[in-house]
Protein backbone atom coordinates (compact mmCIF):
# COMPACT_ATOMS: atom_id res chain seq x y z
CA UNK A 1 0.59 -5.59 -12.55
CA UNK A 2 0.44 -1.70 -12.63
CA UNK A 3 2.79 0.17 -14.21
CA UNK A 4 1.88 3.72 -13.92
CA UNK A 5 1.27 6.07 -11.06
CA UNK A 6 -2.88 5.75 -10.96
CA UNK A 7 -4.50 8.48 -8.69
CA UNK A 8 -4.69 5.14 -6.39
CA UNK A 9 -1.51 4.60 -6.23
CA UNK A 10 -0.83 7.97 -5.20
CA UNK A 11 -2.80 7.81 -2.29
CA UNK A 12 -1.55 4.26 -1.31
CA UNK A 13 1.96 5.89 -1.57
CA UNK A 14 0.91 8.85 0.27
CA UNK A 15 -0.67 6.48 3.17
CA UNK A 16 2.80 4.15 2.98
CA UNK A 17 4.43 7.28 3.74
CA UNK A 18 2.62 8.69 6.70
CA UNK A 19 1.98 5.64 8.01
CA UNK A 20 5.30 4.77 8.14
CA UNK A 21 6.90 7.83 8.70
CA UNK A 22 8.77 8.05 6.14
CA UNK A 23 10.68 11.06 4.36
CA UNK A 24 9.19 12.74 1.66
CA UNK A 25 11.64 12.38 -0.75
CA UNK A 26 11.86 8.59 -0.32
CA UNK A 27 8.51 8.30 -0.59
CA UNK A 28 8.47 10.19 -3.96
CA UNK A 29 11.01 7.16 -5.17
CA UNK A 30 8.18 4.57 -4.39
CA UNK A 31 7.12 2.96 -7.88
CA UNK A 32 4.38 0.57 -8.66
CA UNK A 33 7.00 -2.49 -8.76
CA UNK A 34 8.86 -1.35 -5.42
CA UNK A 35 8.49 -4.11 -3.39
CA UNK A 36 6.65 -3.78 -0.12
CA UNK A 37 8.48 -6.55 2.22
CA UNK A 38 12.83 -6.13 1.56
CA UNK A 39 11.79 -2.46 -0.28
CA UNK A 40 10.44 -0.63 2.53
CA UNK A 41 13.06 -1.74 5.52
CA UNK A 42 9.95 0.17 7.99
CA UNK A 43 7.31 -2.46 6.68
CA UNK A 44 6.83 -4.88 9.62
CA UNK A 45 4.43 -7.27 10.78
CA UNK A 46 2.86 -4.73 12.70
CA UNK A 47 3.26 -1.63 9.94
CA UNK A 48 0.83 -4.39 7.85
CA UNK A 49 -1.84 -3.98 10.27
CA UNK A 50 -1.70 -0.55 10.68
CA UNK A 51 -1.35 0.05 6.94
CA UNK A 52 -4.03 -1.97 6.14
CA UNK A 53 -6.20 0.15 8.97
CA UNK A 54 -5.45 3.10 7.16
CA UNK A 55 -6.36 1.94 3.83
CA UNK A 56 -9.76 0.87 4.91
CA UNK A 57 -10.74 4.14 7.01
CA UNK A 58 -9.54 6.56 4.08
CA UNK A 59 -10.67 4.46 0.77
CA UNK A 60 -13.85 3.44 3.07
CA UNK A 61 -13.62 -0.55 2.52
CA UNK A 62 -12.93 -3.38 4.54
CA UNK A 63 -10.07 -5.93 4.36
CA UNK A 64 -11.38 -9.59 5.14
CA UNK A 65 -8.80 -11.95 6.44
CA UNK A 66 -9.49 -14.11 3.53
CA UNK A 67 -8.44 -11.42 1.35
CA UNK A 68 -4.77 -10.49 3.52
CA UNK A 69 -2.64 -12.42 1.32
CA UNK A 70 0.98 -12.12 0.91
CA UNK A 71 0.44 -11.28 -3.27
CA UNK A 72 -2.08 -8.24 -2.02
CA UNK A 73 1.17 -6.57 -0.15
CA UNK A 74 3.90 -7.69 -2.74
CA UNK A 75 4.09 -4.38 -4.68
CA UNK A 76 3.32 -0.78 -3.85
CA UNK A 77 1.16 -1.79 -7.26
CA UNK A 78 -0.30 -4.63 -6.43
CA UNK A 79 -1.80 -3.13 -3.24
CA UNK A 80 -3.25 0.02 -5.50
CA UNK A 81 -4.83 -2.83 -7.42
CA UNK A 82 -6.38 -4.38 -4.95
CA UNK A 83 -7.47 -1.08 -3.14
CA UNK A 84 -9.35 -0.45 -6.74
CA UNK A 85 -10.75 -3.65 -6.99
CA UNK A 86 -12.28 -3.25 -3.28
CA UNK A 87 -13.95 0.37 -3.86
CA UNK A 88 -16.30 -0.88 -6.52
């Protein structure tokens, strides 16, 4: 699991943010082991989607459905992971 603020992670965090439209300052208390589902009230069924829309049109990868699985979108962390581990 990640535990420091990677460049990814700080563009996941910055996409989280505008895609969810939230305020700046509660985005800047986002941390690699915040929780995505109970940490980010905003984070819906439908916020996943759209999320995951914006990850692949700015890190220029695509998402399979075998690959959207719950332990991708635990963590603001795990997500940077994976988002790492799909550019190469």
């Amino acid at each position: 699991m990640m535990t420091t603020e990677s460049a990814t992670f700080l563009d996941v965090r910055e996409l989280i943010v505008a895609t969810l439209g939230l305020e700046a300052e509660r985005g800047e208390a986002l941390k690699p082991w915040t929780p995505l589902f109970g940490g980010i009230p905003e984070l819906d069924s439908l916020a996943v989607v759209t999320l995951a829309a914006a990850l692949e049109q700015h890190f220029g990868f695509r998402i399979d459905d075998d690959e959207f699985t719950a332990e991708i979108f635990d963590t603001i962390g795990s997500l940077s992971d994976f988002v790492d581990r799909s550019r190469h």
